[in-house]
C-alpha atoms as a PDB file:
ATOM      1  CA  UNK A   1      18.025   3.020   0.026  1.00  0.00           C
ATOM      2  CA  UNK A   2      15.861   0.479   1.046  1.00  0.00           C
ATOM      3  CA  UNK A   3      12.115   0.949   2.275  1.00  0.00           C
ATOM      4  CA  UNK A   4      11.242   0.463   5.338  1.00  0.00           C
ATOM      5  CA  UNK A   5      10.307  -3.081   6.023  1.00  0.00           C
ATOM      6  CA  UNK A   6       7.309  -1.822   8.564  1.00  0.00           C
ATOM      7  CA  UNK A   7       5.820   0.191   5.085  1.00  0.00           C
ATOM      8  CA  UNK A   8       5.762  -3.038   3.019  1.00  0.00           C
ATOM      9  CA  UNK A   9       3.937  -4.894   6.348  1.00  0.00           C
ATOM     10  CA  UNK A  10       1.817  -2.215   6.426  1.00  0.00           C
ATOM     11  CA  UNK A  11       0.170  -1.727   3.072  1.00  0.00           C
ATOM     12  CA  UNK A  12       0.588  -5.695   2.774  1.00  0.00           C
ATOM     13  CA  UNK A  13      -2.798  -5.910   4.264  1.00  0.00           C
ATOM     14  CA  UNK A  14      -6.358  -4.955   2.697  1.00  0.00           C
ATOM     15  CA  UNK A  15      -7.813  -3.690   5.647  1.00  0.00           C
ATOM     16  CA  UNK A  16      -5.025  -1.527   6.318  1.00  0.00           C
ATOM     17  CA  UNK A  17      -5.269   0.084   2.619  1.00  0.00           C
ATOM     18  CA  UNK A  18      -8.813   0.625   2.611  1.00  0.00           C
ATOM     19  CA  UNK A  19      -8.078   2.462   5.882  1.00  0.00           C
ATOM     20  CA  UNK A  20      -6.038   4.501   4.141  1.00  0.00           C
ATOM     21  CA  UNK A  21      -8.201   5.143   1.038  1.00  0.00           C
ATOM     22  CA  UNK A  22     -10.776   6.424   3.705  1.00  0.00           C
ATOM     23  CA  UNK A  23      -8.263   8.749   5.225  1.00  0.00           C
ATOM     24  CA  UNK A  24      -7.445   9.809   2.016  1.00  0.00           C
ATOM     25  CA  UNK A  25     -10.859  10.670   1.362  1.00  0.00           C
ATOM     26  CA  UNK A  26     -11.741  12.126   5.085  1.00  0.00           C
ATOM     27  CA  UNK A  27      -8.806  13.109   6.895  1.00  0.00           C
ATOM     28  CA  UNK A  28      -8.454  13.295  10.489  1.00  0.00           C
ATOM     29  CA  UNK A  29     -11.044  10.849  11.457  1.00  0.00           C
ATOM     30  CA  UNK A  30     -11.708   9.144  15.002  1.00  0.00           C
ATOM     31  CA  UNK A  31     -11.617   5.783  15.365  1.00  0.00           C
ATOM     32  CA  UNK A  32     -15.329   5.601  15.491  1.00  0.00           C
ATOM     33  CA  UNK A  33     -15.516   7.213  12.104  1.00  0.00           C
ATOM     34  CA  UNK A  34     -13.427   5.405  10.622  1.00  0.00           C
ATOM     35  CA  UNK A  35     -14.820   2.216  11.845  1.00  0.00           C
ATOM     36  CA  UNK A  36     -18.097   3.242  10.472  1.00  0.00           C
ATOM     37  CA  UNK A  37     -17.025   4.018   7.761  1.00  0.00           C
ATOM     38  CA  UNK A  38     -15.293   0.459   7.085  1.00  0.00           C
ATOM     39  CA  UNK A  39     -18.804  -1.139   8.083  1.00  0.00           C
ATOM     40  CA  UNK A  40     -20.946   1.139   5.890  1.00  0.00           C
ATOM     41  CA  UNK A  41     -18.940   1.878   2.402  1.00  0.00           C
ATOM     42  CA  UNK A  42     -16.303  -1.641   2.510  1.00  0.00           C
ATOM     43  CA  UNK A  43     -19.331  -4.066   4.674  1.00  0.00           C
ATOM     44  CA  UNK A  44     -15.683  -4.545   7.278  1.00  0.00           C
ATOM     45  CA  UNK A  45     -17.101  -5.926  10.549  1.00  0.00           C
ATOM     46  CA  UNK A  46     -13.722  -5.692  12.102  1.00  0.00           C
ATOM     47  CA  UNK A  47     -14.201  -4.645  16.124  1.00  0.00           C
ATOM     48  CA  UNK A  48     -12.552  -1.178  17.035  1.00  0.00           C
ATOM     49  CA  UNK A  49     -10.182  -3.072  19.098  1.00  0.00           C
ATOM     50  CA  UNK A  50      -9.128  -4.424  15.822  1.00  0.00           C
ATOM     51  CA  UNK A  51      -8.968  -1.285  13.880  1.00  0.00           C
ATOM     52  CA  UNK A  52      -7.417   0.060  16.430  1.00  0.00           C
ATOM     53  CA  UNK A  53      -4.091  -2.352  16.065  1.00  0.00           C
ATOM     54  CA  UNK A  54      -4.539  -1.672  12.269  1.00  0.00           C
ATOM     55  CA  UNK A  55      -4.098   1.930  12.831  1.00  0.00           C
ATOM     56  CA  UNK A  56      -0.759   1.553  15.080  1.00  0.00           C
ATOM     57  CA  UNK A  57       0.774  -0.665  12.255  1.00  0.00           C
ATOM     58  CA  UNK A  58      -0.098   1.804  10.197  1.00  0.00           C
ATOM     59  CA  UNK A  59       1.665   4.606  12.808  1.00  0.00           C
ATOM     60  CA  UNK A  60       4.663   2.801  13.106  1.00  0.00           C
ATOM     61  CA  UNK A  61       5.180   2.409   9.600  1.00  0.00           C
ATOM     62  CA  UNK A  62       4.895   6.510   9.386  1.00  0.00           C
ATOM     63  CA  UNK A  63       1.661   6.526   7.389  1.00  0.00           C
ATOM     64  CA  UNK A  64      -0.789   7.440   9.723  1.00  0.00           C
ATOM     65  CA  UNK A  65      -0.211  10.528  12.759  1.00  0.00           C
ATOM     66  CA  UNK A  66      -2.484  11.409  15.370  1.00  0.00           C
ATOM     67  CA  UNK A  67      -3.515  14.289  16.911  1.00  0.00           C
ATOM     68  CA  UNK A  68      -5.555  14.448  20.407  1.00  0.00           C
ATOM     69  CA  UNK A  69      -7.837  17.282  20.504  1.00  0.00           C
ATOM     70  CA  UNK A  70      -9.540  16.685  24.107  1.00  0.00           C
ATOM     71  CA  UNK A  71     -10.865  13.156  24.483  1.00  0.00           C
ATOM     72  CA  UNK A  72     -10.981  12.458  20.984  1.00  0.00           C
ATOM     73  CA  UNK A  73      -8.273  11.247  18.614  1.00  0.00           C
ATOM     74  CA  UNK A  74      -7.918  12.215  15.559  1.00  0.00           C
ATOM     75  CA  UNK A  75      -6.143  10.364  12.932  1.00  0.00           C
ATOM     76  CA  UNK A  76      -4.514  11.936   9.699  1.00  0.00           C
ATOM     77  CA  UNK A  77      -2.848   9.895   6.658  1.00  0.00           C
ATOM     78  CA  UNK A  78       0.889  10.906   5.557  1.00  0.00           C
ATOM     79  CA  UNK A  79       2.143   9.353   2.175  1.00  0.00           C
ATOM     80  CA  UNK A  80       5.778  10.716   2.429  1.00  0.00           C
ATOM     81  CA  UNK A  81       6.909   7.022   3.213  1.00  0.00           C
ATOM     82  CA  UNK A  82       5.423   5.939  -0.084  1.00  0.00           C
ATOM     83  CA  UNK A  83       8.354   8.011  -1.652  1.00  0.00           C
ATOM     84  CA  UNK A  84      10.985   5.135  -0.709  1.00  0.00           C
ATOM     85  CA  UNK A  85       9.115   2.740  -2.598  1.00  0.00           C
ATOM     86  CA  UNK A  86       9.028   5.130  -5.990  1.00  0.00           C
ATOM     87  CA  UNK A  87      12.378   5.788  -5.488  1.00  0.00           C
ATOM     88  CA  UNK A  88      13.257   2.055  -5.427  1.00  0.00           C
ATOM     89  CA  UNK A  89      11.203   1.846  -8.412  1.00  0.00           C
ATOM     90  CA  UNK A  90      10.499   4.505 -10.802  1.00  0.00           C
ATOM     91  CA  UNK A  91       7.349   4.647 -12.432  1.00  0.00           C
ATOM     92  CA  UNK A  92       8.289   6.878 -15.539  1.00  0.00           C
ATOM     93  CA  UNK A  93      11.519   5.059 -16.809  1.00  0.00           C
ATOM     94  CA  UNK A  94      11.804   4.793 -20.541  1.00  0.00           C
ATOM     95  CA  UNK A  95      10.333   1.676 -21.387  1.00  0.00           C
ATOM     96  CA  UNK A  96      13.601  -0.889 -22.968  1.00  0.00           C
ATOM     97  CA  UNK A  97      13.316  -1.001 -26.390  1.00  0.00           C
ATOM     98  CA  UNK A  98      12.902  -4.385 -27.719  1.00  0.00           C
END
């Protein structure tokens, strides 16, 4: 079974992965959190608006959910996709023997 093409766009980018290295470290942040987060720990400079689009890719790819909780949205990582990859290729097969 192939993985989803979206997942390979999605962690293709380095923003996008060190927006999820910060969820994984934080979950459920806002979007203001996480953008100053990227500005503070990773010097990113990236507007919100940009951020923002980095987060949907992110969504549509099935790594990222939100959750509203009044005005605020809060965003949460989800690394079940990642599973399609690992199953495509397994990380503890014997190694060949030469």
């Amino acid at each position: 079974m192939d993985a989803d093409p979206d997942l390979f766009k999605a962690i293709g980018d380095a923003t996008r992965r060190t927006i999820l290295d910060e969820l994984t470290d934080k979950d459920g942040q806002t979007l203001f959190e996480i953008c100053g987060r990227l500005t503070m720990k990773h010097g990113l400079t990236s507007s919100r608006q940009a951020i923002s689009q980095h987060l949907a890719v992110l969504e549509q790819a099935g790594l990222v959910h939100t959750r509203r909780q009044g005005r605020y949205k809060f965003h949460h990582i989800d690394t079940g996709p990642l599973r399609s990859i690992v199953e495509r290729w397994p990380i503890d097969r014997e190694e060949p023997n030469p």
